[in-house]
C-alpha atoms as a PDB file:
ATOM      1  CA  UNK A   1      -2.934 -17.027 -45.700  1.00  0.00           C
ATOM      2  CA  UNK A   2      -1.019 -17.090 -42.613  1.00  0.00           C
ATOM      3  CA  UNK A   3       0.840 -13.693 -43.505  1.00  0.00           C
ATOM      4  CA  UNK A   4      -2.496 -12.195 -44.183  1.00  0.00           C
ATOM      5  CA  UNK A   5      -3.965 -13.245 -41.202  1.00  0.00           C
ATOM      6  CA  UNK A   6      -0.836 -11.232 -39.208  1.00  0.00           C
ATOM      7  CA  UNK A   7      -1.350  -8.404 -41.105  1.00  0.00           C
ATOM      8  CA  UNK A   8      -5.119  -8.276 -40.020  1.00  0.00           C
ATOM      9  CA  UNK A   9      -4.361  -8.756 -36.626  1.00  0.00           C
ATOM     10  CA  UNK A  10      -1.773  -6.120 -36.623  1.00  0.00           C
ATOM     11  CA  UNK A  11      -3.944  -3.650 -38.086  1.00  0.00           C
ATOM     12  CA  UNK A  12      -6.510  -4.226 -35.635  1.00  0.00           C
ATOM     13  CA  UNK A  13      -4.452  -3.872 -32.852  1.00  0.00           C
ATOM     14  CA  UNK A  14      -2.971  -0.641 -34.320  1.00  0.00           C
ATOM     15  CA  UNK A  15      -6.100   0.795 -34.676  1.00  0.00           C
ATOM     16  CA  UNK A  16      -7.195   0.005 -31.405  1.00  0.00           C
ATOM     17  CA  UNK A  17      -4.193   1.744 -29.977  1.00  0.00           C
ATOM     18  CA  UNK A  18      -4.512   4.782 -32.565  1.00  0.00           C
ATOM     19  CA  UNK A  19      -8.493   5.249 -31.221  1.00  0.00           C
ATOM     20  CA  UNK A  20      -7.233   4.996 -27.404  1.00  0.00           C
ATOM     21  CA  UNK A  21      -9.799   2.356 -27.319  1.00  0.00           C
ATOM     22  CA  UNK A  22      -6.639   0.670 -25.663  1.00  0.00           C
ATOM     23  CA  UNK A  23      -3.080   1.117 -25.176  1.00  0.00           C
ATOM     24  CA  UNK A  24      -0.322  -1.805 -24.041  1.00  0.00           C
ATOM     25  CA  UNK A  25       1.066  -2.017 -20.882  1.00  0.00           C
ATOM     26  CA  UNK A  26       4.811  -0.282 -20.210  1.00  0.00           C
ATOM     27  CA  UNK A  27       7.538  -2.772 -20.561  1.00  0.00           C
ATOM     28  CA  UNK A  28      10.132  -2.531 -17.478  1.00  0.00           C
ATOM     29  CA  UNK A  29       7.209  -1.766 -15.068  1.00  0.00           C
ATOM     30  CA  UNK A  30       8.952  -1.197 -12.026  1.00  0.00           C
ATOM     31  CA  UNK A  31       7.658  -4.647  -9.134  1.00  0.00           C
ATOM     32  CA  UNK A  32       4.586  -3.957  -8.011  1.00  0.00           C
ATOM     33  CA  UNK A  33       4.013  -3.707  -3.988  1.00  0.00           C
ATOM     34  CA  UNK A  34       0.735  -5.958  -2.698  1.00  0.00           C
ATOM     35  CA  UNK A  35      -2.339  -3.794  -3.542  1.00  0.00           C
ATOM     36  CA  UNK A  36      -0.616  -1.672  -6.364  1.00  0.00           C
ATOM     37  CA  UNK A  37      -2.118  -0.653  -9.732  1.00  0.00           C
ATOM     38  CA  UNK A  38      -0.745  -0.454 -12.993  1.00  0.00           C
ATOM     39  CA  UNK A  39      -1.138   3.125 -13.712  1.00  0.00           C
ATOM     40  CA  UNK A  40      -2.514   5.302 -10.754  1.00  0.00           C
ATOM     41  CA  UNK A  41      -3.081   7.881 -12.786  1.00  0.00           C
ATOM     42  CA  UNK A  42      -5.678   6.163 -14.942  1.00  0.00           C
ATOM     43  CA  UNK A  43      -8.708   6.098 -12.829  1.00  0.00           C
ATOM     44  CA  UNK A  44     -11.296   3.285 -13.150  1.00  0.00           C
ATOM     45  CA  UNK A  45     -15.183   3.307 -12.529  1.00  0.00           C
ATOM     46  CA  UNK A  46     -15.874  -0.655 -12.326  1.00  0.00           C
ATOM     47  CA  UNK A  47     -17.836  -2.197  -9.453  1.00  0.00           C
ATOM     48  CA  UNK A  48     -14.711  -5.027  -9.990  1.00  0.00           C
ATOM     49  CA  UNK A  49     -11.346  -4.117 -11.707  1.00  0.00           C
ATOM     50  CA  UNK A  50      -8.008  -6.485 -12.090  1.00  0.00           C
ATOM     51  CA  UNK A  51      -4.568  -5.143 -12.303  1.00  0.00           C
ATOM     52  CA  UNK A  52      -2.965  -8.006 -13.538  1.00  0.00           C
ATOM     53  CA  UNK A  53       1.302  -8.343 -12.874  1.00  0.00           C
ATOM     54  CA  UNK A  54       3.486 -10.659 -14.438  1.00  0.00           C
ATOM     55  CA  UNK A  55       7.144 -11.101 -14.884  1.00  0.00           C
ATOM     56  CA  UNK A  56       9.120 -12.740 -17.008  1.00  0.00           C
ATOM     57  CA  UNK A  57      11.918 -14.300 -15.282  1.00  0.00           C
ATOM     58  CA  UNK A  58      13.492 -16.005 -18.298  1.00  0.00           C
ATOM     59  CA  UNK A  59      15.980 -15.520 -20.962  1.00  0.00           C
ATOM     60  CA  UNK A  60      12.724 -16.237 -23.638  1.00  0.00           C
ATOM     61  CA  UNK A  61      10.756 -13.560 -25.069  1.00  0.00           C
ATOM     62  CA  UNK A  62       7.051 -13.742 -26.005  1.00  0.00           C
ATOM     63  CA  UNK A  63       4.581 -12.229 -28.847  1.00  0.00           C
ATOM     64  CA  UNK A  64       1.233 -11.691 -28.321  1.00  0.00           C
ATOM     65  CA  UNK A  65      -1.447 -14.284 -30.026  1.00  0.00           C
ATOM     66  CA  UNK A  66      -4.729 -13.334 -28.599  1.00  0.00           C
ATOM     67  CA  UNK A  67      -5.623 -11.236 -25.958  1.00  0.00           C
ATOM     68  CA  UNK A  68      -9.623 -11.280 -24.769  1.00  0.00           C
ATOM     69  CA  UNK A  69     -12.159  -9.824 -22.407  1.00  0.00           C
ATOM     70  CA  UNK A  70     -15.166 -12.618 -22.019  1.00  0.00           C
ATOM     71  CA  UNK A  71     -16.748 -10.030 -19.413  1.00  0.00           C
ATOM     72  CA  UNK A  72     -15.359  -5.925 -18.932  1.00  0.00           C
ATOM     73  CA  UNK A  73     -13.643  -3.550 -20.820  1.00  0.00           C
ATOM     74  CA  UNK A  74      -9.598  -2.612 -20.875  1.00  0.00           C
ATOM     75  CA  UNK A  75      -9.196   0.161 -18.481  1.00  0.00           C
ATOM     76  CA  UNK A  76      -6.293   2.272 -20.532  1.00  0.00           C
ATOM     77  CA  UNK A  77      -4.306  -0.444 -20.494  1.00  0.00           C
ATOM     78  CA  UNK A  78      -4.483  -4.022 -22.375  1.00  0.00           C
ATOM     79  CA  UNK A  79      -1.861  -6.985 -22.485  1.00  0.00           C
ATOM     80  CA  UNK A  80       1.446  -5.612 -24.425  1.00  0.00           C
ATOM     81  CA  UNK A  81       2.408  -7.644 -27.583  1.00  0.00           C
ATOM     82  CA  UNK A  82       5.709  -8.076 -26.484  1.00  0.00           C
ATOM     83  CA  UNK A  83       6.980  -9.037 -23.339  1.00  0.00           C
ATOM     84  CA  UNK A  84      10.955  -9.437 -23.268  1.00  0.00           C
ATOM     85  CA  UNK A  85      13.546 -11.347 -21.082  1.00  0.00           C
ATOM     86  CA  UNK A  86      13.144  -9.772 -17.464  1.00  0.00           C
ATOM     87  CA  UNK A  87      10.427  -7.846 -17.514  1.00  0.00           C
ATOM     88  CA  UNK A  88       7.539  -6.676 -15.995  1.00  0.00           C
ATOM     89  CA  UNK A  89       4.325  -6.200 -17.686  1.00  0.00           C
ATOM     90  CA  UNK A  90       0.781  -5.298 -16.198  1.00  0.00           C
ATOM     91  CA  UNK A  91      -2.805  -4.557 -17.548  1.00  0.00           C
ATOM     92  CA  UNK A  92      -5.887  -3.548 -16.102  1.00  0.00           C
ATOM     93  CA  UNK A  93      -9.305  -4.220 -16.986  1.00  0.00           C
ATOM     94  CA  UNK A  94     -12.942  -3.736 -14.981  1.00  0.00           C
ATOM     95  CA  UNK A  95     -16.289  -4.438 -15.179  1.00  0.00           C
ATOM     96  CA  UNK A  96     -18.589  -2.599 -17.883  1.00  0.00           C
ATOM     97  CA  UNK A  97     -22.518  -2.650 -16.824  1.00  0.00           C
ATOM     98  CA  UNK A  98     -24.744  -3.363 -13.826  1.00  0.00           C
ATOM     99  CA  UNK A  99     -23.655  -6.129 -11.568  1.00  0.00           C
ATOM    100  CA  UNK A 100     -21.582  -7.702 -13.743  1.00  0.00           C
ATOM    101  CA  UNK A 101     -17.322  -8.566 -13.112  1.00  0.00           C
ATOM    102  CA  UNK A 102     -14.197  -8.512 -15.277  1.00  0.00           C
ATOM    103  CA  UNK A 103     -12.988 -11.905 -16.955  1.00  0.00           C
ATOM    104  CA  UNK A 104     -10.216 -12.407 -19.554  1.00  0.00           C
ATOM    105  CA  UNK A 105      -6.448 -13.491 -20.378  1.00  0.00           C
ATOM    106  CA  UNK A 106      -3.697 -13.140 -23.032  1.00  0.00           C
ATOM    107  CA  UNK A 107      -2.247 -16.005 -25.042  1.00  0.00           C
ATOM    108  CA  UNK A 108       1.722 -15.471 -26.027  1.00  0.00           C
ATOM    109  CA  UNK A 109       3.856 -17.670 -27.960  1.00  0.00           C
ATOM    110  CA  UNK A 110       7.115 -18.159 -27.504  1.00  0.00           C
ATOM    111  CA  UNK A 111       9.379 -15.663 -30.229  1.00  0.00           C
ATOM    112  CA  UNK A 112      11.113 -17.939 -32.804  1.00  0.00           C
ATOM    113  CA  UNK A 113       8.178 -20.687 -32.463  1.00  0.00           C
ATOM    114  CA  UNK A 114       4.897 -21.496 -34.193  1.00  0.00           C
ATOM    115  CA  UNK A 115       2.811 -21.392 -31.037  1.00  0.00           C
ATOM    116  CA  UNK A 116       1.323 -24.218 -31.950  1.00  0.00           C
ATOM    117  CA  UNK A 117       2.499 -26.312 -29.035  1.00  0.00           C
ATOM    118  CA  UNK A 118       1.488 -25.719 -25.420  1.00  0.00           C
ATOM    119  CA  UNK A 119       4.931 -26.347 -24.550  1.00  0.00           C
ATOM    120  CA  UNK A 120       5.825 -22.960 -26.306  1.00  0.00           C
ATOM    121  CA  UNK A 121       3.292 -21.418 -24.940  1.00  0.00           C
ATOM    122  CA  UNK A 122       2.427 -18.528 -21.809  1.00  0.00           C
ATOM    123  CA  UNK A 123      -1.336 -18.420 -21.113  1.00  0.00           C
ATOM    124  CA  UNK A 124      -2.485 -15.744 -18.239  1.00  0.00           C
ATOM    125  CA  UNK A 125      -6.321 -15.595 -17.393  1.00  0.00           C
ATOM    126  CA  UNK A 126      -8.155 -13.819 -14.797  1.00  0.00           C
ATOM    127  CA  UNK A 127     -11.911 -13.740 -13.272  1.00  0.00           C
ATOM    128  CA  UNK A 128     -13.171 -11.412 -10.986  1.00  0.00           C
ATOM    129  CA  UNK A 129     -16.849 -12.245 -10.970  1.00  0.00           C
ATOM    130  CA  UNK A 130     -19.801 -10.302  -9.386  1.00  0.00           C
ATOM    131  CA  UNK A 131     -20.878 -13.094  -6.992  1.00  0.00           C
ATOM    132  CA  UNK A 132     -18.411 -16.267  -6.347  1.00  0.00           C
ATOM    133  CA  UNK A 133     -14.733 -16.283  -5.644  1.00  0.00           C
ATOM    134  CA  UNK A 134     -11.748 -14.571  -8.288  1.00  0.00           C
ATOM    135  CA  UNK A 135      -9.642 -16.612  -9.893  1.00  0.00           C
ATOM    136  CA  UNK A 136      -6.389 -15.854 -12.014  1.00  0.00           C
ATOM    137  CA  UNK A 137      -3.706 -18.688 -13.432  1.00  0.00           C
ATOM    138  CA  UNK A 138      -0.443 -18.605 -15.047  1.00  0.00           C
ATOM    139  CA  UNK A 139       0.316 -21.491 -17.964  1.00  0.00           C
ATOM    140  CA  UNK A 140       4.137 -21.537 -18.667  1.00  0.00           C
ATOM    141  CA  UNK A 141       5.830 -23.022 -21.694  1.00  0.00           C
ATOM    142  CA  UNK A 142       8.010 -26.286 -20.758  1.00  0.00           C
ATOM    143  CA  UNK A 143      10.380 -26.236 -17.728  1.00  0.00           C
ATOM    144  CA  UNK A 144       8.689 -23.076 -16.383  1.00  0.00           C
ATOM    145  CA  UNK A 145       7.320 -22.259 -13.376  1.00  0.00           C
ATOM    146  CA  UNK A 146       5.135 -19.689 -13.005  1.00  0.00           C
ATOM    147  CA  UNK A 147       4.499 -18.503  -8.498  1.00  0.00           C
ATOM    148  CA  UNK A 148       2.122 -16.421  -7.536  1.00  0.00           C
ATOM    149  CA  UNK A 149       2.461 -13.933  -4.811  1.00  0.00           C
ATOM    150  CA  UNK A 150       0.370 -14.344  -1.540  1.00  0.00           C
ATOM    151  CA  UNK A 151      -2.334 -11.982  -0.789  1.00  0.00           C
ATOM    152  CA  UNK A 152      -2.576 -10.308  -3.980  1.00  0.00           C
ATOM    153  CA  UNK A 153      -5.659 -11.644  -5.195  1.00  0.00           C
ATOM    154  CA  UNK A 154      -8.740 -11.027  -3.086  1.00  0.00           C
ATOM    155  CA  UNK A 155     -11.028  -8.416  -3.315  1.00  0.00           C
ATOM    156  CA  UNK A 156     -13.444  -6.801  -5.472  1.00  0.00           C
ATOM    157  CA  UNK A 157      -9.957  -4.886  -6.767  1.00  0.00           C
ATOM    158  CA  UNK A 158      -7.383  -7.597  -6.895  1.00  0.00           C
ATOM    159  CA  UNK A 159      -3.465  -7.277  -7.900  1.00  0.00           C
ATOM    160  CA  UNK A 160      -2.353 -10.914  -9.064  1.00  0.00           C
ATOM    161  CA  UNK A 161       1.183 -10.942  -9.417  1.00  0.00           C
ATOM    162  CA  UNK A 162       2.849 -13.980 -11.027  1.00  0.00           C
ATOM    163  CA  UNK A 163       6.455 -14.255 -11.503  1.00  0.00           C
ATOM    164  CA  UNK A 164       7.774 -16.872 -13.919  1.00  0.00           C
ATOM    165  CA  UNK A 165      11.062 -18.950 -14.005  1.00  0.00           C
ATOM    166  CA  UNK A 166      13.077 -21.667 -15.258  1.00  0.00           C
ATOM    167  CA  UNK A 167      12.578 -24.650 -13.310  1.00  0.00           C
END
């Protein structure tokens, strides 16, 4: 079943890609300054949008499990399935609708594990709401660390920027 059940998932994702609905973020971004956006060229028309930076400061490399938008859409550019060993990924979604925000995350596993156990596991979220406060978090696997960068989250167009390590 479990076979099937990747095969599903990849043709989903390949389809999504094929129909431009989405398409994954670059690998090797180049570090993002405070306030940048993934892809400048890709213009957005949400009330709230989140370009959301991460790299991956490790010798481990990660698959994607789940990636999901509770509130907005993928602006051009969703959370890769593959992030590799020093590198920087980013996605961008925004809000869809009247008064509403932008809230989501991607789920990796570690390559070479099940994914079964948090300790093998990367977990990003963000929410930029209409009213209240934003909030975005980084879940390493074991003996991680994952810092965030000051100032890079406020704003009805935030840039989050984690950076993960070994501790």
């Amino acid at each position: 079943m479990r076979p099937l059940r990747r095969l599903i998932t990849l043709l989903v994702v390949a389809t999504a890609l094929a129909t431009g609905l989405a398409s994954p973020a670059q690998a090797n971004e180049n570090p993002p300054q405070i306030g940048s956006v993934c892809h400048p060229e890709r213009a957005t028309s949400g009330a709230r949008t989140v370009d959301f930076w991460f790299e991956n400061g490790s010798n481990l490399s990660f698959e994607l499990t789940q990636s999901y938008l509770n509130h907005g859409v993928w602006s051009g550019t969703a959370p890769p399935v593959w992030i590799g060993p020093w590198e920087w990924i980013c996605w961008r979604a925004e809000s869809s609708g009247v008064a509403t925000g932008t809230q989501g995350g991607a789920n990796y596993r570690v390559v070479g594990t099940d994914g079964k156990s948090p300790n093998v596991q990367l977990r990003l979220s963000f929410n930029n709401p209409y009213i209240g406060g934003n909030s975005f978090r980084c879940f390493p696997p074991i003996n991680h660390q994952c810092v965030g960068r000051p100032g890079s989250g406020g704003g009805n167009h935030p840039t989050p920027i984690f950076q993960m390590r070994p501790r």
